[in-house]
C-alpha atoms as a PDB file:
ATOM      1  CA  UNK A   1     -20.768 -16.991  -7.199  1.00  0.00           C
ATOM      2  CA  UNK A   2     -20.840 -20.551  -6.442  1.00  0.00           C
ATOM      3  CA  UNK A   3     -21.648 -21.860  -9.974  1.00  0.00           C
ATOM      4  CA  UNK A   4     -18.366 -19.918 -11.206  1.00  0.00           C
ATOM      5  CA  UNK A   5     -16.052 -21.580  -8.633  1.00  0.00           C
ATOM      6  CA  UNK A   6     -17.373 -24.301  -9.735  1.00  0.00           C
ATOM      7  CA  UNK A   7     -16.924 -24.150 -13.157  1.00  0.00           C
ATOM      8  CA  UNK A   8     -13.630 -22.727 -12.818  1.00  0.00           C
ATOM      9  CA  UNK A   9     -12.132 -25.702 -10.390  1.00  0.00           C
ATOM     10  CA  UNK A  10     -14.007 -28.502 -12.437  1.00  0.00           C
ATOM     11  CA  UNK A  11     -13.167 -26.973 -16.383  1.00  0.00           C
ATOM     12  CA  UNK A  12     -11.541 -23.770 -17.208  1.00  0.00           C
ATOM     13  CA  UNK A  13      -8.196 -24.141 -14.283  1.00  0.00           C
ATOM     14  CA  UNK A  14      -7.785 -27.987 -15.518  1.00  0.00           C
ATOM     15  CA  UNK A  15      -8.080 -26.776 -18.735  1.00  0.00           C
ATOM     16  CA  UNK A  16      -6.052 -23.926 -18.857  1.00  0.00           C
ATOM     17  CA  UNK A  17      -3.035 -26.200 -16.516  1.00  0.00           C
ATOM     18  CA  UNK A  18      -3.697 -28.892 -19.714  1.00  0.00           C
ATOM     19  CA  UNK A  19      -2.891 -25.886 -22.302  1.00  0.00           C
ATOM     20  CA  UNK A  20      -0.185 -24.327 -20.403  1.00  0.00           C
ATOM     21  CA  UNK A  21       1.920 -28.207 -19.958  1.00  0.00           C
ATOM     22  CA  UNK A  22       1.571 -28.633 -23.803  1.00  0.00           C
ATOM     23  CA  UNK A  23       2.672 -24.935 -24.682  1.00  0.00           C
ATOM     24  CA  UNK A  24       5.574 -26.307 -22.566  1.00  0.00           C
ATOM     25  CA  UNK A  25       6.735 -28.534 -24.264  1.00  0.00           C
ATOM     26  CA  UNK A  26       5.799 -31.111 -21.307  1.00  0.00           C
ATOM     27  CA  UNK A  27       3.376 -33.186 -23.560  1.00  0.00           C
ATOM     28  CA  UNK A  28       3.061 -33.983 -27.450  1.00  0.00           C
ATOM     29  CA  UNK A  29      -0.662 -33.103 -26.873  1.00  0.00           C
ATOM     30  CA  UNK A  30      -4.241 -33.250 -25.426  1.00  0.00           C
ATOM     31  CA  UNK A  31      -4.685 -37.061 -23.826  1.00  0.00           C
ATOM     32  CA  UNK A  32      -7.226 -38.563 -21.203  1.00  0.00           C
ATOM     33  CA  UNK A  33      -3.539 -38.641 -19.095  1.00  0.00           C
ATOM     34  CA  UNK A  34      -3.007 -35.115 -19.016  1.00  0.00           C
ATOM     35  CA  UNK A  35      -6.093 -33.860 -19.453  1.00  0.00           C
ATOM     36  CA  UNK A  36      -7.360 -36.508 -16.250  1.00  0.00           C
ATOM     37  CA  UNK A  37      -4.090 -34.995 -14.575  1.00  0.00           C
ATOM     38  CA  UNK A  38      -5.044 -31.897 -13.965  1.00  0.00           C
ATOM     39  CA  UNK A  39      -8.710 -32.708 -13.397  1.00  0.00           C
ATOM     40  CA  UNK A  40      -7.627 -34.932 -10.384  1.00  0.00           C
ATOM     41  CA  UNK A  41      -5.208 -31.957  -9.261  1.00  0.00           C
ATOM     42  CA  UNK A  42      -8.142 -29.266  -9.426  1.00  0.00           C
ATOM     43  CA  UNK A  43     -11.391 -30.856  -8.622  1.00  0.00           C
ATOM     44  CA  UNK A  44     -10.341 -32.997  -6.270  1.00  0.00           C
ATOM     45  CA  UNK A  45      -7.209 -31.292  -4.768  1.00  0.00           C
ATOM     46  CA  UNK A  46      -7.823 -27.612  -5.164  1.00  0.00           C
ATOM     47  CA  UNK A  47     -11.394 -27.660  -4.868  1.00  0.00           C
ATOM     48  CA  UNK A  48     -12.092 -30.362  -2.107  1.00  0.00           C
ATOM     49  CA  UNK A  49      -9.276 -28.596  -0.108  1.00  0.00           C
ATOM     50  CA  UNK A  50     -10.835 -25.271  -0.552  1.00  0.00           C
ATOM     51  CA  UNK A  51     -14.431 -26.604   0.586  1.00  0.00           C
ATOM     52  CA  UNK A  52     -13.011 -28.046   3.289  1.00  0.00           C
ATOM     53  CA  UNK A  53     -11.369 -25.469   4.821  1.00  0.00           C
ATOM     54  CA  UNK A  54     -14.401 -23.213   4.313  1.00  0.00           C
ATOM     55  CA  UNK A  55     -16.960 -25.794   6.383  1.00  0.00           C
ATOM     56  CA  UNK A  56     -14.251 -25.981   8.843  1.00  0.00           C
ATOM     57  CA  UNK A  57     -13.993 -21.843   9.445  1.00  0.00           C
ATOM     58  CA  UNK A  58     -17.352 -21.566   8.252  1.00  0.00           C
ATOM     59  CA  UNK A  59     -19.560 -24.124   8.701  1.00  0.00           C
ATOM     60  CA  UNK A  60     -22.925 -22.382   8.647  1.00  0.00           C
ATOM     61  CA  UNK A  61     -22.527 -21.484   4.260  1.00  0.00           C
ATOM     62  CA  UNK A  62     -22.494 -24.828   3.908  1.00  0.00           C
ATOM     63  CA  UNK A  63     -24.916 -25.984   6.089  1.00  0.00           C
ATOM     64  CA  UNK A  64     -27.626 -23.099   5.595  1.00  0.00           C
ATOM     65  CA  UNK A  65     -27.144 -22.065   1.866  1.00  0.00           C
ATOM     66  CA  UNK A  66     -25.626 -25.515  -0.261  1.00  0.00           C
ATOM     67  CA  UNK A  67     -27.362 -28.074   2.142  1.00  0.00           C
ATOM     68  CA  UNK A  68     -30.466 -26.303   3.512  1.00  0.00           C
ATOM     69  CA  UNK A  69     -30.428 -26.758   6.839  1.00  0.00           C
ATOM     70  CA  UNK A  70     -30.756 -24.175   9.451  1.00  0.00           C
ATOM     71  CA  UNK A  71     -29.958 -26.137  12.950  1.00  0.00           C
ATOM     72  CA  UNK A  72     -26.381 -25.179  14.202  1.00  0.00           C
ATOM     73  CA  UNK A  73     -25.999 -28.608  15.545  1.00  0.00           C
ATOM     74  CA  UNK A  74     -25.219 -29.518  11.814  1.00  0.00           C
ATOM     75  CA  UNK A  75     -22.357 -27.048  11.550  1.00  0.00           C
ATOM     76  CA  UNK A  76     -20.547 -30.295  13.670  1.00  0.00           C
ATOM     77  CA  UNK A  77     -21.463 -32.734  10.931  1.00  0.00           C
ATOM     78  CA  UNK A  78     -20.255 -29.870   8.596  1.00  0.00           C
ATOM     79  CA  UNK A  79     -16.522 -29.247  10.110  1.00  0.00           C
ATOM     80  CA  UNK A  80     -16.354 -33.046   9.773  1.00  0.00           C
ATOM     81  CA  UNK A  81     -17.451 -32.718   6.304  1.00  0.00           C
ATOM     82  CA  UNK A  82     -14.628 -30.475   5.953  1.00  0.00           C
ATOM     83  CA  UNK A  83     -11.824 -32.347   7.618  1.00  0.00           C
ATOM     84  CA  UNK A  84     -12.596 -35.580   4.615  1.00  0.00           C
ATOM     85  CA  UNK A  85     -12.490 -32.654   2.709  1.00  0.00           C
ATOM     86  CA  UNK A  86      -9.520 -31.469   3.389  1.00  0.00           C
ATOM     87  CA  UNK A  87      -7.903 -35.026   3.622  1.00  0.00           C
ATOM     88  CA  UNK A  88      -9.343 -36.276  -0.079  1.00  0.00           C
ATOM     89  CA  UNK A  89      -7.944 -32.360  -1.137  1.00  0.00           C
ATOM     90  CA  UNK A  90      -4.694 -33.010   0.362  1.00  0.00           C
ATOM     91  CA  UNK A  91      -3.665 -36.446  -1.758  1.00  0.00           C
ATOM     92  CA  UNK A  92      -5.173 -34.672  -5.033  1.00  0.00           C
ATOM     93  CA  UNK A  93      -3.289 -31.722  -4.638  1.00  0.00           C
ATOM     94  CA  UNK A  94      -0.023 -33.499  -3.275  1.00  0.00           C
ATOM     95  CA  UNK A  95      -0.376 -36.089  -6.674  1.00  0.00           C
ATOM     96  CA  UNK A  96       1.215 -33.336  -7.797  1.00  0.00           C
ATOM     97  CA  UNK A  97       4.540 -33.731  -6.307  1.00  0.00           C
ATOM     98  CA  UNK A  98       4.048 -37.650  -5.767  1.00  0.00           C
ATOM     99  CA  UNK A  99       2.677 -38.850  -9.196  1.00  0.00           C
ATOM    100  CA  UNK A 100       1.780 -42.293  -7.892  1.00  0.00           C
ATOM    101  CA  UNK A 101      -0.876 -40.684  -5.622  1.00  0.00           C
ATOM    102  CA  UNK A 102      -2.283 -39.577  -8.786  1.00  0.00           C
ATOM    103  CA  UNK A 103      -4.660 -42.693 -10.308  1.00  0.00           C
ATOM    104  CA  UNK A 104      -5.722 -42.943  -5.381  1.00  0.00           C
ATOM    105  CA  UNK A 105      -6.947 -39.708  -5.273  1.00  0.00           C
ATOM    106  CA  UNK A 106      -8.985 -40.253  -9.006  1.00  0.00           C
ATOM    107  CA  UNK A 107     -10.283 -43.231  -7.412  1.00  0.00           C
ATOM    108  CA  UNK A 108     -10.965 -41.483  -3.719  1.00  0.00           C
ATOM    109  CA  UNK A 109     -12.475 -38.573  -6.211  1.00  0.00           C
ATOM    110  CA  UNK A 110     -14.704 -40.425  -7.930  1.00  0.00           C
ATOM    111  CA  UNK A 111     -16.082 -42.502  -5.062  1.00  0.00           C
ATOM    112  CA  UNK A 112     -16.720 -39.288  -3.273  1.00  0.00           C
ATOM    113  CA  UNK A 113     -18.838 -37.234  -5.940  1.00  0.00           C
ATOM    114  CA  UNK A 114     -20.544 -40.101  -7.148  1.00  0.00           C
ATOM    115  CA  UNK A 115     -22.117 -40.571  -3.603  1.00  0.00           C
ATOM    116  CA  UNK A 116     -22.435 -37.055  -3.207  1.00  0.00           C
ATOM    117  CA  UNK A 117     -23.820 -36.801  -6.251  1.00  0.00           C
ATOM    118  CA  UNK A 118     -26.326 -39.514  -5.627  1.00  0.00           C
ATOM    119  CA  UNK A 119     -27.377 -38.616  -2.435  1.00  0.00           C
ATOM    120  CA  UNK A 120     -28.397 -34.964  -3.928  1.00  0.00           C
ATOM    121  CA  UNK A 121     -30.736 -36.789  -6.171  1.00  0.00           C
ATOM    122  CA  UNK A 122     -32.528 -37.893  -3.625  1.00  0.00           C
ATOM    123  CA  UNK A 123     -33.132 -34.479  -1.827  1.00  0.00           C
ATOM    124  CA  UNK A 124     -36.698 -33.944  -3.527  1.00  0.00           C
ATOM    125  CA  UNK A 125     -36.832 -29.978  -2.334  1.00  0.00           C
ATOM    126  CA  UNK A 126     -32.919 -29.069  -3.868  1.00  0.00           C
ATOM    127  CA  UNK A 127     -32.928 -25.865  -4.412  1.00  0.00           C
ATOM    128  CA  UNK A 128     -30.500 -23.878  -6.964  1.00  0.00           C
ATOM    129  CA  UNK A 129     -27.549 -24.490  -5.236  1.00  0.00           C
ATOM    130  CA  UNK A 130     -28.061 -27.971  -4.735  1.00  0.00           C
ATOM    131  CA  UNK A 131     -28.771 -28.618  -8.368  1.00  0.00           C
ATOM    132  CA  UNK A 132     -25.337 -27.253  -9.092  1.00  0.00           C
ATOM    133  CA  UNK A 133     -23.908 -29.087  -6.457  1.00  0.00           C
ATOM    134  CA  UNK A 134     -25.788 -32.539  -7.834  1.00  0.00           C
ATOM    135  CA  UNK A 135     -24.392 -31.779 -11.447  1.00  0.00           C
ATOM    136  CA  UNK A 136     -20.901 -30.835 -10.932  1.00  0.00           C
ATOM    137  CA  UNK A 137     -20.445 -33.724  -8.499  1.00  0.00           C
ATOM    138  CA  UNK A 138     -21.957 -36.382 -11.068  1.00  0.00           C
ATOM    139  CA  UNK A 139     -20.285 -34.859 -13.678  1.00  0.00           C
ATOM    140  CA  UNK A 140     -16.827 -35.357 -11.702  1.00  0.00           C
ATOM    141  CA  UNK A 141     -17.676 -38.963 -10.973  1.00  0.00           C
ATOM    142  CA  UNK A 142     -17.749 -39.222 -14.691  1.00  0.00           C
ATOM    143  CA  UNK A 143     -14.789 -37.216 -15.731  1.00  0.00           C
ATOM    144  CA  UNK A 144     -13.198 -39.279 -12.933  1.00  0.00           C
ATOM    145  CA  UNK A 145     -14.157 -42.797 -13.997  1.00  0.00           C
ATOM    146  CA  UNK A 146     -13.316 -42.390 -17.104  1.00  0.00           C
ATOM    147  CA  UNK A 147      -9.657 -41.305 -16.496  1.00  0.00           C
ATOM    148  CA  UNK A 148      -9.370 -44.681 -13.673  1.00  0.00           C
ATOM    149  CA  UNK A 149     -10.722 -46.897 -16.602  1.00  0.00           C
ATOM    150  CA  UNK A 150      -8.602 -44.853 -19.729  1.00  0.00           C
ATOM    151  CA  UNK A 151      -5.029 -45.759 -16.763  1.00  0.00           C
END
């Protein structure tokens, strides 16, 4: 279930937002602009915001089954986790409204799953989960810097 939540906050919702402003009318087509809109919007508004909230309410998921770690003093650490979260979420999802928070929360974005996605590499015993977790979050650092550099 994870992988799919994944996959549909990091390609097929930015995607389909992307498709659905040009059927608008909104944009002459496809660009890095657009198509780095909605990432920022989704993977680091929607999806941060919605992780957050979860290791807030439910800190345990996170801290047994993504980070493998079975001690309920981490579910602390974890509801911390999810107030960043929630904060990084916030500024993505309100770039939105404010378009000059847009190009901040790329930046806060890709700062955030870069060093997530770094520190997962050097977990040596990652199990499934983790993997996905590594991947997406290096592959949003990516998507991320590239939209920064392409503004």
């Amino acid at each position: 279930m994870y992988l799919y939540i994944v996959i549909a906050f990091m390609i097929a919702f930015p995607a389909a937002s992307a498709i659905a402003e040009i059927l608008l009318g909104n944009h002459v087509g496809l660009s890095v602009a657009l198509a780095g809109k909605w990432f920022v919007v989704w993977t680091v508004g929607v999806r941060l915001f919605v992780a957050g909230l979860r290791q807030m309410i439910q800190p345990r998921y996170t801290a047994e089954t993504i980070l493998g770690i079975k001690s309920e003093e981490s579910w602390l650490i974890v509801r911390e986790l999810g107030f960043a979260n929630c904060a990084i979420g916030s500024i993505g999802i309100g770039s939105l409204y404010f378009s000059a928070w847009l190009l901040p929360a790329g930046i806060a974005g890709a700062i955030f799953y870069g060093l997530a996605g770094i520190n997962h590499c050097y977990h040596k015993s990652r199990n499934a989960l983790q993997n996905v977790a590594m991947i997406s979050d290096l592959f949003a650092a990516i998507v991320l810097l590239i939209f920064i550099v392409c503004r």
